[in-house]
Protein backbone atom coordinates (compact mmCIF):
# COMPACT_ATOMS: atom_id res chain seq x y z
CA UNK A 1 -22.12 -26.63 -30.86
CA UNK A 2 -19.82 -29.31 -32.24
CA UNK A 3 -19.61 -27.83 -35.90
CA UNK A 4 -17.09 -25.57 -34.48
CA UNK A 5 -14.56 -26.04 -37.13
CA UNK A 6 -16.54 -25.92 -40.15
CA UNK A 7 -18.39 -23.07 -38.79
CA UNK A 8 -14.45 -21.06 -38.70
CA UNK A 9 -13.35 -22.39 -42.00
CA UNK A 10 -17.07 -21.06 -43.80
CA UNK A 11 -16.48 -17.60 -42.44
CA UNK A 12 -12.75 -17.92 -43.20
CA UNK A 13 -13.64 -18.32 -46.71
CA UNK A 14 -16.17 -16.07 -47.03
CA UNK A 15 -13.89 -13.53 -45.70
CA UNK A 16 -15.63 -12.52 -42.50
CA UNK A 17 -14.40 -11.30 -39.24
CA UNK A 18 -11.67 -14.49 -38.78
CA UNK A 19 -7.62 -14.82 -39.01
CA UNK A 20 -6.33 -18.15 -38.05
CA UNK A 21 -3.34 -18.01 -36.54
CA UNK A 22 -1.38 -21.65 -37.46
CA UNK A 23 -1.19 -23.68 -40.38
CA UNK A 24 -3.56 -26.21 -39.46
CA UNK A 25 -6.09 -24.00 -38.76
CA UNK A 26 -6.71 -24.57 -34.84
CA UNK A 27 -6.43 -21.20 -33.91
CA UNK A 28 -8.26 -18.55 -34.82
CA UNK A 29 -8.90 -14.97 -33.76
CA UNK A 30 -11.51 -12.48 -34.58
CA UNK A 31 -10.41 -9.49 -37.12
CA UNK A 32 -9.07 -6.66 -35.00
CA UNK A 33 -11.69 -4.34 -35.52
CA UNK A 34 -14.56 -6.91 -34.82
CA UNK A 35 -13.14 -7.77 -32.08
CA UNK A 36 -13.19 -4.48 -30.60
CA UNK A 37 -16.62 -3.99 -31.56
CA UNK A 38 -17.95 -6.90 -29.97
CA UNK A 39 -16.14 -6.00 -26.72
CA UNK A 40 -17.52 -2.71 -26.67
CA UNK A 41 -21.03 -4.28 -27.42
CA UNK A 42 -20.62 -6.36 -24.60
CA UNK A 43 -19.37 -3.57 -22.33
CA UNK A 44 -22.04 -1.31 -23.07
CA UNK A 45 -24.57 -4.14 -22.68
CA UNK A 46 -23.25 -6.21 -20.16
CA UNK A 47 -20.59 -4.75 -18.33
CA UNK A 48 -20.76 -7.27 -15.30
CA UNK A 49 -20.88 -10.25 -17.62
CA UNK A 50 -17.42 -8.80 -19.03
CA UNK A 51 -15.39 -10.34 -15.65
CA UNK A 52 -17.34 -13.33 -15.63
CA UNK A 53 -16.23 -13.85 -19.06
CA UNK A 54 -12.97 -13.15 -18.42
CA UNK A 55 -12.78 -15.88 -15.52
CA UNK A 56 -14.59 -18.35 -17.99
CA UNK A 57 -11.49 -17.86 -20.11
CA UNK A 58 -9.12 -17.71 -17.64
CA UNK A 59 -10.23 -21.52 -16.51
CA UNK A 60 -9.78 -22.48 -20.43
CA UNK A 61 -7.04 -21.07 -20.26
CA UNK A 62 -5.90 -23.36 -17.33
CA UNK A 63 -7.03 -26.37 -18.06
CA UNK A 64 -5.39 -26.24 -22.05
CA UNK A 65 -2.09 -25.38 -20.14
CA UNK A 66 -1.78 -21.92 -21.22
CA UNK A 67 -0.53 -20.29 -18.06
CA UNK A 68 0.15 -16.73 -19.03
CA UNK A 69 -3.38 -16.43 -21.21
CA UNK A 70 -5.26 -17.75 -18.08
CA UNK A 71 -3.37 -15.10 -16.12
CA UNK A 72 -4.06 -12.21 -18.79
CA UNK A 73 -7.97 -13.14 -18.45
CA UNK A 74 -7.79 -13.47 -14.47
CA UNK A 75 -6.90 -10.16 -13.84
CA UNK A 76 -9.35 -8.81 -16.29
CA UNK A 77 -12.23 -10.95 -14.22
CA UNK A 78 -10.67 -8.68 -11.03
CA UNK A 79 -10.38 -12.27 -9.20
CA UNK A 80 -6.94 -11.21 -7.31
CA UNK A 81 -6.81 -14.70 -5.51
CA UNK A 82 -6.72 -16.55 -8.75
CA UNK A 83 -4.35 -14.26 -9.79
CA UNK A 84 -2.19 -14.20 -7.21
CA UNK A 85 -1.99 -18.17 -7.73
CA UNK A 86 -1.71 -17.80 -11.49
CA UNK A 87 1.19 -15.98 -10.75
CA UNK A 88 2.35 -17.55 -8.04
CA UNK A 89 2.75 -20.63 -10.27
CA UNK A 90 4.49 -18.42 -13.36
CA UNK A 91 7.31 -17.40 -10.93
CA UNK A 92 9.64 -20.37 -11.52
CA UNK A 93 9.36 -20.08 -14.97
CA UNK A 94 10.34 -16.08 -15.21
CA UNK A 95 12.90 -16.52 -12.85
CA UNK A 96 14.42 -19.20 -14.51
CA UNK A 97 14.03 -17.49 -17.91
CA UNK A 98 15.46 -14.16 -15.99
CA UNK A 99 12.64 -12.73 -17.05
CA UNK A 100 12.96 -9.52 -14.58
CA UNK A 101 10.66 -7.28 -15.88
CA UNK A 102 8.04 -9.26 -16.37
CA UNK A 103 8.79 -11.02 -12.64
CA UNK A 104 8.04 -7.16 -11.06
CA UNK A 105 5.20 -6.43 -13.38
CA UNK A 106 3.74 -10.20 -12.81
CA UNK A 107 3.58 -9.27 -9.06
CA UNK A 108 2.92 -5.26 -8.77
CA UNK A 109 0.03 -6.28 -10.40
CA UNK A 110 -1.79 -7.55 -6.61
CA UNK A 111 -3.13 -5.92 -4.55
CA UNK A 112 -0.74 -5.49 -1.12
CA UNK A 113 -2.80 -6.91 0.96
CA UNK A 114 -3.16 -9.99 -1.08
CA UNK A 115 0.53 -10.54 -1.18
CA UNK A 116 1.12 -9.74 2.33
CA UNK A 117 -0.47 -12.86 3.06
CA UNK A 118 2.11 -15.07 0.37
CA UNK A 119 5.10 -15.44 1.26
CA UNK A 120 6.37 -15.84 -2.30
CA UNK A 121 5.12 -12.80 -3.59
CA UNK A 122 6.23 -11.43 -0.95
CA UNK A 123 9.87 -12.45 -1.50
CA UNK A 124 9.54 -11.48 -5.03
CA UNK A 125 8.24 -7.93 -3.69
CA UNK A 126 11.33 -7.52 -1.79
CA UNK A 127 13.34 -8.65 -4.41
CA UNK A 128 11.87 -5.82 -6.85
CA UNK A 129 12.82 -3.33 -4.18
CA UNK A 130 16.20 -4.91 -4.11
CA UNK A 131 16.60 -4.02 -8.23
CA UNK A 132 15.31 -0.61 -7.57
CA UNK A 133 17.98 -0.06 -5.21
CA UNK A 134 15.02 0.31 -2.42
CA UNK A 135 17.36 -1.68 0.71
CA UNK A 136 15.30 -0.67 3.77
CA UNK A 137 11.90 -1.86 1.48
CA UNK A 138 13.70 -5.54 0.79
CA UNK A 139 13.88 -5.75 4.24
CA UNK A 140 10.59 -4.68 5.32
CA UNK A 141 9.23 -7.33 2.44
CA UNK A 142 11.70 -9.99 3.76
CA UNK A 143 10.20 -9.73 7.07
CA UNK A 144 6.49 -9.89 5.68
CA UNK A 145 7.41 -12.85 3.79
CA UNK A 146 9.30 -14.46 7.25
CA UNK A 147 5.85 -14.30 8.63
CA UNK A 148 3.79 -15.26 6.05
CA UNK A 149 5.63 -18.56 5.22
CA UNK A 150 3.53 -20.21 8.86
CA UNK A 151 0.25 -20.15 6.71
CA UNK A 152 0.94 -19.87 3.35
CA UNK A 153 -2.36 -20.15 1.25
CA UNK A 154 -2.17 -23.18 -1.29
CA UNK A 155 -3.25 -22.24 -5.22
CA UNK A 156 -6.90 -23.85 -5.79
CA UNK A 157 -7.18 -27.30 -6.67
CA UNK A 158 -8.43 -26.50 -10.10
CA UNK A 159 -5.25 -25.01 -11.02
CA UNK A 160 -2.80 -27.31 -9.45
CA UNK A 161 -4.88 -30.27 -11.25
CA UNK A 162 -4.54 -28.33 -14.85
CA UNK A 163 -0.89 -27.56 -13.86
CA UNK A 164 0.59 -29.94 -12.41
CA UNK A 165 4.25 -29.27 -13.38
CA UNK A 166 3.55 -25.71 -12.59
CA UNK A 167 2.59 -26.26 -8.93
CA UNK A 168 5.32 -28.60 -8.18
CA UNK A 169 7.58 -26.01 -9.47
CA UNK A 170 5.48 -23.17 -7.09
CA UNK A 171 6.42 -25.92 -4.19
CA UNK A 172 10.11 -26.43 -4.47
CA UNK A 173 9.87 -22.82 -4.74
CA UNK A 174 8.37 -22.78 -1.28
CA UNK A 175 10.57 -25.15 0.28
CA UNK A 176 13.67 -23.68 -0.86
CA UNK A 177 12.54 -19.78 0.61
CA UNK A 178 14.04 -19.71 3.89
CA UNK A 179 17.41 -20.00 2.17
CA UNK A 180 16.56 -17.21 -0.44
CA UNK A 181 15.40 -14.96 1.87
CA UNK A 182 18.49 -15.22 3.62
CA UNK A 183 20.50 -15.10 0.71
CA UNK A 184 18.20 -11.86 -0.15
CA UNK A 185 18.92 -10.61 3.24
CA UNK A 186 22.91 -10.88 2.69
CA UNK A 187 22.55 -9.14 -0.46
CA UNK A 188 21.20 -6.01 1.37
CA UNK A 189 23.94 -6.95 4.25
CA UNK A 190 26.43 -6.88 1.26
CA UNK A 191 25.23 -3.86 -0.27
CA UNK A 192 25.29 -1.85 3.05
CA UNK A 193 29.28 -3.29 3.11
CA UNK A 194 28.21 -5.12 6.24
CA UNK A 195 30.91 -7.82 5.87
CA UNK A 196 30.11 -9.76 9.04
CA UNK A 197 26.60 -9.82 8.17
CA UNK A 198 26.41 -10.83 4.55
């Protein structure tokens, strides 16, 4: 439809089932309640349509430059390879921020086998061990992610097209791993009060 708009601001004023959510009315959401209605509709009726729904969003999502509501909707569509790009691309940004928390929970997330094959999850893996005090699991990461870096997967084309300051972010990232995961490595030295190693 193109009567999108109208169709939001009608319902708006008739007071039914809509919030929007700025000022100039671009955003809208359903009412909470209707929206939970329609989602159990949907999962009673269609509960393999859900994920594909979910993915449909998660691409939106992408493409409008909304990184962390396309990686919300990508794990709901269970696609773990989008999501382990999706995140792969959101770990500059949280480790800039020092966004921790939200770093380990971005990455515990995927499935192990998933991020045994990338060596930036990896990393970040071992670095969440590191936090938790874990030394001989940094280590064990560490050398998953030493491996890993020889065929690193590349995110999809799709993304690094609707992303593009994302993925070169994601790629100096990549380049400059070696030299954290030695600087992770002399951490755990350090921590172990192995002088000559750290």
């Amino acid at each position: 439809r193109t009567d999108g708009q109208q169709v939001l601001e009608g319902l708006e004023r008739a007071n039914l089932f809509v919030i929007p959510l700025d000022d100039r009315r671009m955003w809208w959401r359903y009412h909470h309640l209707f929206a939970e209605a329609l989602r159990a509709r949907i999962g009673a009726a269609h509960p393999a349509r859900v994920r594909s729904l979910h993915g449909a969003a998660s691409r939106w999502h992408a493409e409008a430059g909304h990184l962390d509501d396309a990686l919300v909707h990508a794990r709901a569509s269970g696609d773990t390879e989008r999501t382990a790009d999706l995140v792969e691309l959101a770990l500059p940004e949280l480790s800039r921020q020092r966004r921790d928390d939200a770093l380990r929970e971005a990455v515990r997330g995927i499935p192990e086998d998933v991020v045994r094959r990338r060596p930036l999850l990896a990393t970040a893996w071992g670095w969440s061990r590191l936090a938790d005090g874990d030394l001989a699991g940094v280590e064990a990461w560490l050398d998953v992610a030493d491996q890993a870096l020889a065929t690193t997967p590349d995110v999809s084309g799709d993304l690094r097209a609707a992303l593009p300051l994302e993925a070169r972010a994601r790629d100096r990232e990549l380049r400059q791993l070696p030299a954290m995961i030695a600087v992770y490595r002399a951490s755990v030295a350090q921590a172990r009060g192995d002088v000559a190693t750290t």
